[in-house]
C-alpha atoms as a PDB file:
ATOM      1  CA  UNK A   1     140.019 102.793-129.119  1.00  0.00           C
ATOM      2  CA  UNK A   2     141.682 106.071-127.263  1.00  0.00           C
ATOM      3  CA  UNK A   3     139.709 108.004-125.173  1.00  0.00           C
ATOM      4  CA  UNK A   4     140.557 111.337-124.091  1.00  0.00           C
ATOM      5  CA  UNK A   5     138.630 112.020-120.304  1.00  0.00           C
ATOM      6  CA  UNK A   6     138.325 114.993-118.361  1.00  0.00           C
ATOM      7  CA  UNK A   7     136.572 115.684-115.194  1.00  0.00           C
ATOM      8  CA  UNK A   8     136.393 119.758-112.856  1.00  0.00           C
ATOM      9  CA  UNK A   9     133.352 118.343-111.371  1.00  0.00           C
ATOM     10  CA  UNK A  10     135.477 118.577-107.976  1.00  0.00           C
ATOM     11  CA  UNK A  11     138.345 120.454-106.786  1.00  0.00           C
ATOM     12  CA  UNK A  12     140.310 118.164-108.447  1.00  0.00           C
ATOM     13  CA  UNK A  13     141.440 118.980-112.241  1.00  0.00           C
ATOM     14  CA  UNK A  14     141.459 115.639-114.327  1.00  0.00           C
ATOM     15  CA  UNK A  15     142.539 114.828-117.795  1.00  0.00           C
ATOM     16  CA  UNK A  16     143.492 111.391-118.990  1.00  0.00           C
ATOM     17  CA  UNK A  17     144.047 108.851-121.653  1.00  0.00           C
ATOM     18  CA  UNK A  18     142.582 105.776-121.689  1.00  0.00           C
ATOM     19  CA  UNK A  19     142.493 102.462-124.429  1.00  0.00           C
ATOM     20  CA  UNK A  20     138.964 101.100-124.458  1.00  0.00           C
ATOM     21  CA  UNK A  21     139.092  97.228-125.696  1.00  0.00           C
ATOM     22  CA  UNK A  22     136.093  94.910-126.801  1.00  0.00           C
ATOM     23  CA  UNK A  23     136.333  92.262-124.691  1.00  0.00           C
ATOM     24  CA  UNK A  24     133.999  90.432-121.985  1.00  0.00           C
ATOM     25  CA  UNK A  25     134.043  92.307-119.653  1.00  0.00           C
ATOM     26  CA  UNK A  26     135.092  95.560-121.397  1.00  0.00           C
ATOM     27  CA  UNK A  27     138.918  96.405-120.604  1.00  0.00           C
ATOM     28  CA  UNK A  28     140.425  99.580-119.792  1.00  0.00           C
ATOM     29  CA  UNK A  29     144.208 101.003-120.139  1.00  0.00           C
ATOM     30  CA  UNK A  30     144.960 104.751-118.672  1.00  0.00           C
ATOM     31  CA  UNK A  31     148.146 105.124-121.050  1.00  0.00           C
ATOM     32  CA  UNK A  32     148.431 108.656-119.677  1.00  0.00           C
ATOM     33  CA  UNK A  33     146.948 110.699-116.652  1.00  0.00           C
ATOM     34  CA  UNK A  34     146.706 114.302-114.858  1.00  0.00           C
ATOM     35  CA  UNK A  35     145.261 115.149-111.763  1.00  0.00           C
ATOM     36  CA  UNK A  36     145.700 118.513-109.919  1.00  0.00           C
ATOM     37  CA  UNK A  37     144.100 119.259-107.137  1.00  0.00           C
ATOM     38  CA  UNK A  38     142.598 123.307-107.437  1.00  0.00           C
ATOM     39  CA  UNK A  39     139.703 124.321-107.199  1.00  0.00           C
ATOM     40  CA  UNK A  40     140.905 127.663-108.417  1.00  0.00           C
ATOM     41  CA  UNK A  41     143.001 126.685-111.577  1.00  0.00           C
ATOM     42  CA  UNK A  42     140.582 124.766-113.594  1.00  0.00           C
ATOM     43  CA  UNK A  43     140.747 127.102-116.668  1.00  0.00           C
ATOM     44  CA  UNK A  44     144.544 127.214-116.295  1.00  0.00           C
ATOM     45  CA  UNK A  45     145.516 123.927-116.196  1.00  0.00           C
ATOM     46  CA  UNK A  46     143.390 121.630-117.981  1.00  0.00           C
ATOM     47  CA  UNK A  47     144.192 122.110-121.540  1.00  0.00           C
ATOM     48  CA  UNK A  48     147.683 121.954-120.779  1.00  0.00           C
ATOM     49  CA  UNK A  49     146.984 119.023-119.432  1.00  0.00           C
ATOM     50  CA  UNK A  50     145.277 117.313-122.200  1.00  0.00           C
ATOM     51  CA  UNK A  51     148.294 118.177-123.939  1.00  0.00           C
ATOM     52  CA  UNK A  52     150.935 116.753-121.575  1.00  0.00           C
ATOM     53  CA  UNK A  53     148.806 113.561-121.622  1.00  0.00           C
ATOM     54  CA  UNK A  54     149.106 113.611-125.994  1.00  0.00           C
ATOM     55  CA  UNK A  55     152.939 114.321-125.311  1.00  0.00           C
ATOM     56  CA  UNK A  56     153.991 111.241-122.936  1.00  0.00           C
ATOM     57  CA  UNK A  57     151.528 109.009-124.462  1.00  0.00           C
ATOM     58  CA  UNK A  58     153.437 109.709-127.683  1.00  0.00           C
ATOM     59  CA  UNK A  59     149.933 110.254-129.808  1.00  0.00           C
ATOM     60  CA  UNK A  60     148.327 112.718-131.492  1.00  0.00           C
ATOM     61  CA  UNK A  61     145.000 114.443-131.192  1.00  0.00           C
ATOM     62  CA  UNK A  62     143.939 113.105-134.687  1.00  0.00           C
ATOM     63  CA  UNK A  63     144.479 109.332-132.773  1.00  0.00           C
ATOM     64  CA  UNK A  64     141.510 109.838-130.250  1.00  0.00           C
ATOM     65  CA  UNK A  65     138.138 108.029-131.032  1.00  0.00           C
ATOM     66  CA  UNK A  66     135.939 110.076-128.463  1.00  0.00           C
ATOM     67  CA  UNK A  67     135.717 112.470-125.557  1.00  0.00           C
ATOM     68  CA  UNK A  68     134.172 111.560-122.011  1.00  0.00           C
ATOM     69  CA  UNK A  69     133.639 114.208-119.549  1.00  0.00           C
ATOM     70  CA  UNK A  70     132.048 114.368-116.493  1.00  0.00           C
ATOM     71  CA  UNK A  71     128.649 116.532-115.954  1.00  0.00           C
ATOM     72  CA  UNK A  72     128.460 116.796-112.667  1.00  0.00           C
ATOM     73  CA  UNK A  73     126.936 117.291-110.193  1.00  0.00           C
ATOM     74  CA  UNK A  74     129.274 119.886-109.212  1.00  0.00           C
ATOM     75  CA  UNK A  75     129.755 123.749-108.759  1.00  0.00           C
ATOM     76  CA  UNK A  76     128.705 126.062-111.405  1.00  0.00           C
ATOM     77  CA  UNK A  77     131.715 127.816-112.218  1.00  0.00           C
ATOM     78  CA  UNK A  78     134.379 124.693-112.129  1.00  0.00           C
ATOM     79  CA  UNK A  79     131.974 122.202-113.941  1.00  0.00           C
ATOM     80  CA  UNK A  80     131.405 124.210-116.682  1.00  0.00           C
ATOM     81  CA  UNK A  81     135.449 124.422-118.209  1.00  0.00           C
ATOM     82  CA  UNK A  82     135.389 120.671-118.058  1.00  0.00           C
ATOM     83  CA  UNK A  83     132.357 120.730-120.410  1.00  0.00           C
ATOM     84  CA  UNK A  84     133.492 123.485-122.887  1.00  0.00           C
ATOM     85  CA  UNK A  85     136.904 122.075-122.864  1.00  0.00           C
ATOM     86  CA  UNK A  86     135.873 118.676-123.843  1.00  0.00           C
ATOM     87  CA  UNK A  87     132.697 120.123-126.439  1.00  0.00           C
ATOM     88  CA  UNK A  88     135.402 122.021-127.869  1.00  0.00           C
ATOM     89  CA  UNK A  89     138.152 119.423-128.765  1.00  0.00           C
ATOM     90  CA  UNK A  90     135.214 117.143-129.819  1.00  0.00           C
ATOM     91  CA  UNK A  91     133.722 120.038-132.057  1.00  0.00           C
ATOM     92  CA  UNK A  92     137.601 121.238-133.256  1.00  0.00           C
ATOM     93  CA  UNK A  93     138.253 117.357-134.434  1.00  0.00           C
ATOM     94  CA  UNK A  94     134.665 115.822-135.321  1.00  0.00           C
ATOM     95  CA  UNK A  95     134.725 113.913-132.204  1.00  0.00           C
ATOM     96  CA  UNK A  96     131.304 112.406-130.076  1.00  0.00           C
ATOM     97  CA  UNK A  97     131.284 113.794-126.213  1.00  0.00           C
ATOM     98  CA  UNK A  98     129.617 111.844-124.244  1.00  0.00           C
ATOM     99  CA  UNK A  99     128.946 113.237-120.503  1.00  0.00           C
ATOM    100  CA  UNK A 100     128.707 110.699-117.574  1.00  0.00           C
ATOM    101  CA  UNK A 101     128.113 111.677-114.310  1.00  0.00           C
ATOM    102  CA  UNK A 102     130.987 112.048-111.927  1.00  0.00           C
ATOM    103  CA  UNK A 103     129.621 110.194-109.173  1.00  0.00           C
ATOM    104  CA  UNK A 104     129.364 107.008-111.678  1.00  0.00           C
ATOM    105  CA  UNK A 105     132.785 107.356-112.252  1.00  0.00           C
ATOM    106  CA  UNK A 106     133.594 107.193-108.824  1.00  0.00           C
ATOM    107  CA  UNK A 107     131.748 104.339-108.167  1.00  0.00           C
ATOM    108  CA  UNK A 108     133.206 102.329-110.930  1.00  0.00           C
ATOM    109  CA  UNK A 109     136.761 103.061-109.588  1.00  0.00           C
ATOM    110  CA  UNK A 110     135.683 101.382-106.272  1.00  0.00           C
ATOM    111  CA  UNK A 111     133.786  98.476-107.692  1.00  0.00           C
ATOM    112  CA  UNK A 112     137.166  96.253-107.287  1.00  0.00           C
ATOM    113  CA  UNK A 113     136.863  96.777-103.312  1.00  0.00           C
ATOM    114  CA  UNK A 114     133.209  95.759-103.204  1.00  0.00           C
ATOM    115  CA  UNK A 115     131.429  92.363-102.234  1.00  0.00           C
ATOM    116  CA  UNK A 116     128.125  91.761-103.930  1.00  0.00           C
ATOM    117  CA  UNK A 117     126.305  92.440-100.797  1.00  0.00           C
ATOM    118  CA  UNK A 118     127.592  96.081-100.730  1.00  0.00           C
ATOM    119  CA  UNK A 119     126.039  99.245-101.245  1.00  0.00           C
ATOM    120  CA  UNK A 120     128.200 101.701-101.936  1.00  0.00           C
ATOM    121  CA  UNK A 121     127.703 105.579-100.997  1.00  0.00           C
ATOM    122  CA  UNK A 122     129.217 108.217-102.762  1.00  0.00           C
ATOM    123  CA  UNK A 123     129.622 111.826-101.785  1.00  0.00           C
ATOM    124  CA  UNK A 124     131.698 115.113-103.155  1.00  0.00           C
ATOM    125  CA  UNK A 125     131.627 118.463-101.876  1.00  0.00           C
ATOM    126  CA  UNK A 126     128.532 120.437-102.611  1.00  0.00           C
ATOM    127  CA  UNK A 127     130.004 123.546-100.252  1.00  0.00           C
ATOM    128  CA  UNK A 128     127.490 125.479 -98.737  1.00  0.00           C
ATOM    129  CA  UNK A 129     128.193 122.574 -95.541  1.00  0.00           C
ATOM    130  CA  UNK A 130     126.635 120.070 -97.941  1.00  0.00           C
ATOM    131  CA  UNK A 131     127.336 117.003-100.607  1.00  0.00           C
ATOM    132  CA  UNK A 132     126.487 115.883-103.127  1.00  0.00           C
ATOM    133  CA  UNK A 133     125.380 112.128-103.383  1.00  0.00           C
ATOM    134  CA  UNK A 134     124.403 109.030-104.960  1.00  0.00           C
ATOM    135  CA  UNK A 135     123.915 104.912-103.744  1.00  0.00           C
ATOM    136  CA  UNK A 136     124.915 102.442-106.109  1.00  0.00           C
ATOM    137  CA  UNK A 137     124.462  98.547-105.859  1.00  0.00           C
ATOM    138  CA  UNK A 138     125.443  96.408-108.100  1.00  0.00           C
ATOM    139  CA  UNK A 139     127.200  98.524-110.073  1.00  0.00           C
ATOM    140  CA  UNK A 140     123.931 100.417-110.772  1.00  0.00           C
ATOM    141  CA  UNK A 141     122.934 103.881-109.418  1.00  0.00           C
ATOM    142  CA  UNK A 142     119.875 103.096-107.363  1.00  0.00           C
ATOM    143  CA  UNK A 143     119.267 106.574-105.635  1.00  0.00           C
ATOM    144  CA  UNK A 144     120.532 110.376-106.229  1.00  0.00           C
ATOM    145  CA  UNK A 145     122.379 112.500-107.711  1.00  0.00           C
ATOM    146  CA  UNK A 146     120.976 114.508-105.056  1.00  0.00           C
ATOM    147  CA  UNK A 147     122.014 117.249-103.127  1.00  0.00           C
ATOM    148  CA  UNK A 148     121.656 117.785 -99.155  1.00  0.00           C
ATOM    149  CA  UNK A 149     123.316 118.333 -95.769  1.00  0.00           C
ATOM    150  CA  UNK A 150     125.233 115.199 -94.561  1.00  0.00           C
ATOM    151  CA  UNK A 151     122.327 114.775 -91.618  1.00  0.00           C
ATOM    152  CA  UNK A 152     119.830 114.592 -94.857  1.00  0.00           C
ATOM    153  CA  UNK A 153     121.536 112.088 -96.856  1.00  0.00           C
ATOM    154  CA  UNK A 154     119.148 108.463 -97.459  1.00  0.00           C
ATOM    155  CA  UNK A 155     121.908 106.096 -96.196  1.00  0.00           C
ATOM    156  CA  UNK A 156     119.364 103.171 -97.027  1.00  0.00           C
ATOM    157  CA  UNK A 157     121.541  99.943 -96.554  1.00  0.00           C
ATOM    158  CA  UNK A 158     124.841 101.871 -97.600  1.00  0.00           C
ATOM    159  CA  UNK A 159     127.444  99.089 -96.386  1.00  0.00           C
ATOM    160  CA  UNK A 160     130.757 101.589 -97.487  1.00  0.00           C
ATOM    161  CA  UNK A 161     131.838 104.964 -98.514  1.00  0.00           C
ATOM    162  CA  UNK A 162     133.969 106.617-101.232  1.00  0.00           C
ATOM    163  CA  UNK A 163     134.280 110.044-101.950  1.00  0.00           C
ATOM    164  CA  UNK A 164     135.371 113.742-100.922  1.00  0.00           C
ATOM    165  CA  UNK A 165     138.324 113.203 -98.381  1.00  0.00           C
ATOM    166  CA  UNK A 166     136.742 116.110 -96.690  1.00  0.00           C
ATOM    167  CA  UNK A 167     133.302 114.666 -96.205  1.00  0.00           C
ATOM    168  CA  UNK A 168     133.111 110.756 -95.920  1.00  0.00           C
ATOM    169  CA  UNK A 169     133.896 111.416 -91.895  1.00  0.00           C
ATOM    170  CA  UNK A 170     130.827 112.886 -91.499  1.00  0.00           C
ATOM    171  CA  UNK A 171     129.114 109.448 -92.248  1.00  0.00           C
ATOM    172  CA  UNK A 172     129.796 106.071 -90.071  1.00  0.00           C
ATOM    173  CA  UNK A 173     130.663 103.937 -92.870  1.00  0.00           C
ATOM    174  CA  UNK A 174     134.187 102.119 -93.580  1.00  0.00           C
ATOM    175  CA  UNK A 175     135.875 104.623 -96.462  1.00  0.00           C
ATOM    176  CA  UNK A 176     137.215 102.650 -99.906  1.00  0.00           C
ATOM    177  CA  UNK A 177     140.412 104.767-101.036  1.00  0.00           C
ATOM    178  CA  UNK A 178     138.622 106.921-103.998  1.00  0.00           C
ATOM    179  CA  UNK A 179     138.520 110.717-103.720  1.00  0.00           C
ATOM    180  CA  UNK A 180     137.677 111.506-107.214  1.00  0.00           C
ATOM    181  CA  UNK A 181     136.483 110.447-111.130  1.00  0.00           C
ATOM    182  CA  UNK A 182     139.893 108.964-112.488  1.00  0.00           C
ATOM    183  CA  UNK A 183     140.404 109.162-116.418  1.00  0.00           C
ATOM    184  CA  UNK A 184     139.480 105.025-116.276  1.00  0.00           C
ATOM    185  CA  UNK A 185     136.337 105.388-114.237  1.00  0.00           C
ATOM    186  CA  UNK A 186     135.041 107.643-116.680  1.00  0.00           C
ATOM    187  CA  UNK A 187     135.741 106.165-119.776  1.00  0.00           C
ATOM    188  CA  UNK A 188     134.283 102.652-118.049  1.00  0.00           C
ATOM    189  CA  UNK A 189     130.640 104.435-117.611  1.00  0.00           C
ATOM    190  CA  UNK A 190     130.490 105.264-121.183  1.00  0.00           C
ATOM    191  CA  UNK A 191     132.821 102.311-122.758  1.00  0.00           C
ATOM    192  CA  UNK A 192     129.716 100.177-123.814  1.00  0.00           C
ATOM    193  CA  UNK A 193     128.603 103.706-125.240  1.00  0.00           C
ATOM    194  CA  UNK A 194     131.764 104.647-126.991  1.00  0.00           C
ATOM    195  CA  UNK A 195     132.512 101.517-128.332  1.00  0.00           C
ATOM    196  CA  UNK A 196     129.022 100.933-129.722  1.00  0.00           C
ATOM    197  CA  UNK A 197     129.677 104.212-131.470  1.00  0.00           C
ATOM    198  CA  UNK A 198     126.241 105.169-130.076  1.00  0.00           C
ATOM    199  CA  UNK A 199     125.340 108.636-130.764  1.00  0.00           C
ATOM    200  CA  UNK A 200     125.871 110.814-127.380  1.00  0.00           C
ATOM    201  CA  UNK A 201     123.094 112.664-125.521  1.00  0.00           C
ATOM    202  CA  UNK A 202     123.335 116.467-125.401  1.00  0.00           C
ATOM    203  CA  UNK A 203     125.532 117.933-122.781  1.00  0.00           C
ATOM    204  CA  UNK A 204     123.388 118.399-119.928  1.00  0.00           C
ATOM    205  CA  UNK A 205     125.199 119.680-116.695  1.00  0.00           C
ATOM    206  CA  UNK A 206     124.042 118.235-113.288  1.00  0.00           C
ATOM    207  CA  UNK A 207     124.126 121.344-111.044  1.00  0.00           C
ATOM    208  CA  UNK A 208     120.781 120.696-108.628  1.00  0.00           C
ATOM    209  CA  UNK A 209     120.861 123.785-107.863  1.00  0.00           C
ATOM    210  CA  UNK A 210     121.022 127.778-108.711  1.00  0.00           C
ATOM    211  CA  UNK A 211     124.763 128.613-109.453  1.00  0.00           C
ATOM    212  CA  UNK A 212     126.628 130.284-106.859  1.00  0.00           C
ATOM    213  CA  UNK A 213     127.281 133.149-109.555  1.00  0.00           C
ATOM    214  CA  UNK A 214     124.893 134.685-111.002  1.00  0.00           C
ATOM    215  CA  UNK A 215     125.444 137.080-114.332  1.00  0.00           C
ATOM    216  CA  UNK A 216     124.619 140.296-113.363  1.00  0.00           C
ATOM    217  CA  UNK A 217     121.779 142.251-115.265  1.00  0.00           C
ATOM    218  CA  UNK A 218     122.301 145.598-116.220  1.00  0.00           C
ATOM    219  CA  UNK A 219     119.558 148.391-116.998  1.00  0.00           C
ATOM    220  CA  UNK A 220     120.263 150.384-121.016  1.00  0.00           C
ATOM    221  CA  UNK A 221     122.295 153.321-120.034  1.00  0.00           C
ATOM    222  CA  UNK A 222     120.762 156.510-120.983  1.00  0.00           C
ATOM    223  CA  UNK A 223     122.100 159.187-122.781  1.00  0.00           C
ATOM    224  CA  UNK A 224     124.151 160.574-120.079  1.00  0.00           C
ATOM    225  CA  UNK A 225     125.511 157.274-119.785  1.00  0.00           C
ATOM    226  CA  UNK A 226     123.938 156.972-115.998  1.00  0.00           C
END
C-alpha cells in the first residue's frame, strides 16, 4: 500500500513515499524521499516535492492508498501548509489523511537504537527559547506533547535523547542521530491505521499555544473610507 507523508512541523520540509506491508511486525519501504531544511520555504517547496517524489518513484498520484501528515506540535504558520497540503491532495483524489503527531514519528525512527530499558526524550524547537516535548517508553508516548523551557522539561527516567540538533545540548542525555519526522516514521505511527483502512480522526493541529501571528481585526470603514 503507497503512502504519500509529509511533515513542516519543524524547520525541516518533508515529503516522502513509503510501501506499507501486512506483515508481523508491520514493514515499511521509503521508495522515494525529500527533505529541505527552511523554515522559510515551506509553501514553496513542498508540493514540488510531492511531485519529485511521484516522478523518481515512477508512480502516479492515482497509485497512493492514503496521506499521513504530521500535526504538530509545531509553529503556527509552518504547520499549517503541511496540513492543507496533505487535506488537499487527499480531498483532490478521495484519499483518508490521517494526522500523527510529529514527535511519534520521531520516536519511531529511533526505536532501532533503543534497549527495552530506555526512555526516550524527544524535543523540537518551540522558539521563543523553548521546546517542544514528549517521553516515550516502550514505544508508547507516556508524557507530553507539552511545551516549556528546557529547565521545565519532566526528564522522569529519560535514559536518551533525539531531536532538534539545536536543542538536545541543553539536556545531559546521550543524543540518538534523529533530527526530524522521516517519511517512514510517519507512515509507521499510522500503518496499523492505514492498513486497517480505519476511518481517520479530523485534522486537529497540536499548537499548545496562541500562534505567533495573529490575523489582524479591522474596524468597517466609514463613508470617508477612514
Amino acid at each position: 500500500m503507497l503512502v504519500l507523508s509529509v511533515d513542516t512541523a519543524t524547520p525541516a520540509v518533508t515529503a516522502g513515499l513509503v510501501e506499507l506491508e501486512q506483515a508481523a511486525p508491520i514493514q515499511t519501504r521509503t521508495v522515494a524521499s525529500r527533505v529541505r531544511v527552511d523554515p522559510r520555504a515551506h509553501a514553496e517547496v513542498l508540493t514540488p516535492q510531492i511531485l519529485e517524489c511521484l516522478t523518481e518513484a515512477g508512480r502516479s498520484r492515482t497509485d497512493l492508498a492514503a496521506v499521513v501528515v504530521g500535526i504538530g506540535p509545531g509553529p503556527f504558520t509552518g504547520l499549517r501548509v503541511g496540513m492543507a497540503t496533505a487535506a488537499a491532495f487527499g480531498d483532490a483524489l478521495g484519499l483518508p489523511v490521517y494526522g500523527v503527531c510529529s514527535l511519534d514519528a520521531i520516536a519511531a525512527d529511533a526505536a532501532a537504537d533503543l534497549t527495552p530499558e530506555s526512555e526516550l526524550l524527544v524535543v523540537t524547537d518551540a522558539r521563543r527559547r523553548e521546546v517542544y516535548w514528549a517521553r516515550y517508553r516502550d514505544g508508547v508516548r507516556v508524557a507530553g506533547p507539552e511545551v516549556a523551557k528546557p529547565g521545565e522539561v519532566d526528564l522522569a527516567q529519560a535514559t536518551v535523547i533525539a531531536g532538534s540538533a539545536s536543542h538536545v545540548d541543553f539536556f545531559d542525555l546521550p543524543v540518538l542521530p534523529v533530527e526530524t519526522p522521516s517519511p517512514a516514521g510517519l507512515a509507521t505511527v499510522a500503518a496499523a491505521a492505514v492498513l486497517a483502512r480505519a476511518v481517520p480522526d479530523p485534522l486537529v493541529p497540536l499548537y499548545l499555544r496562541r500562534p505567533d501571528a495573529v490575523e489582524k481585526s479591522y474596524r468597517t470603514l466609514d463613508r470617508t473610507g477612514a
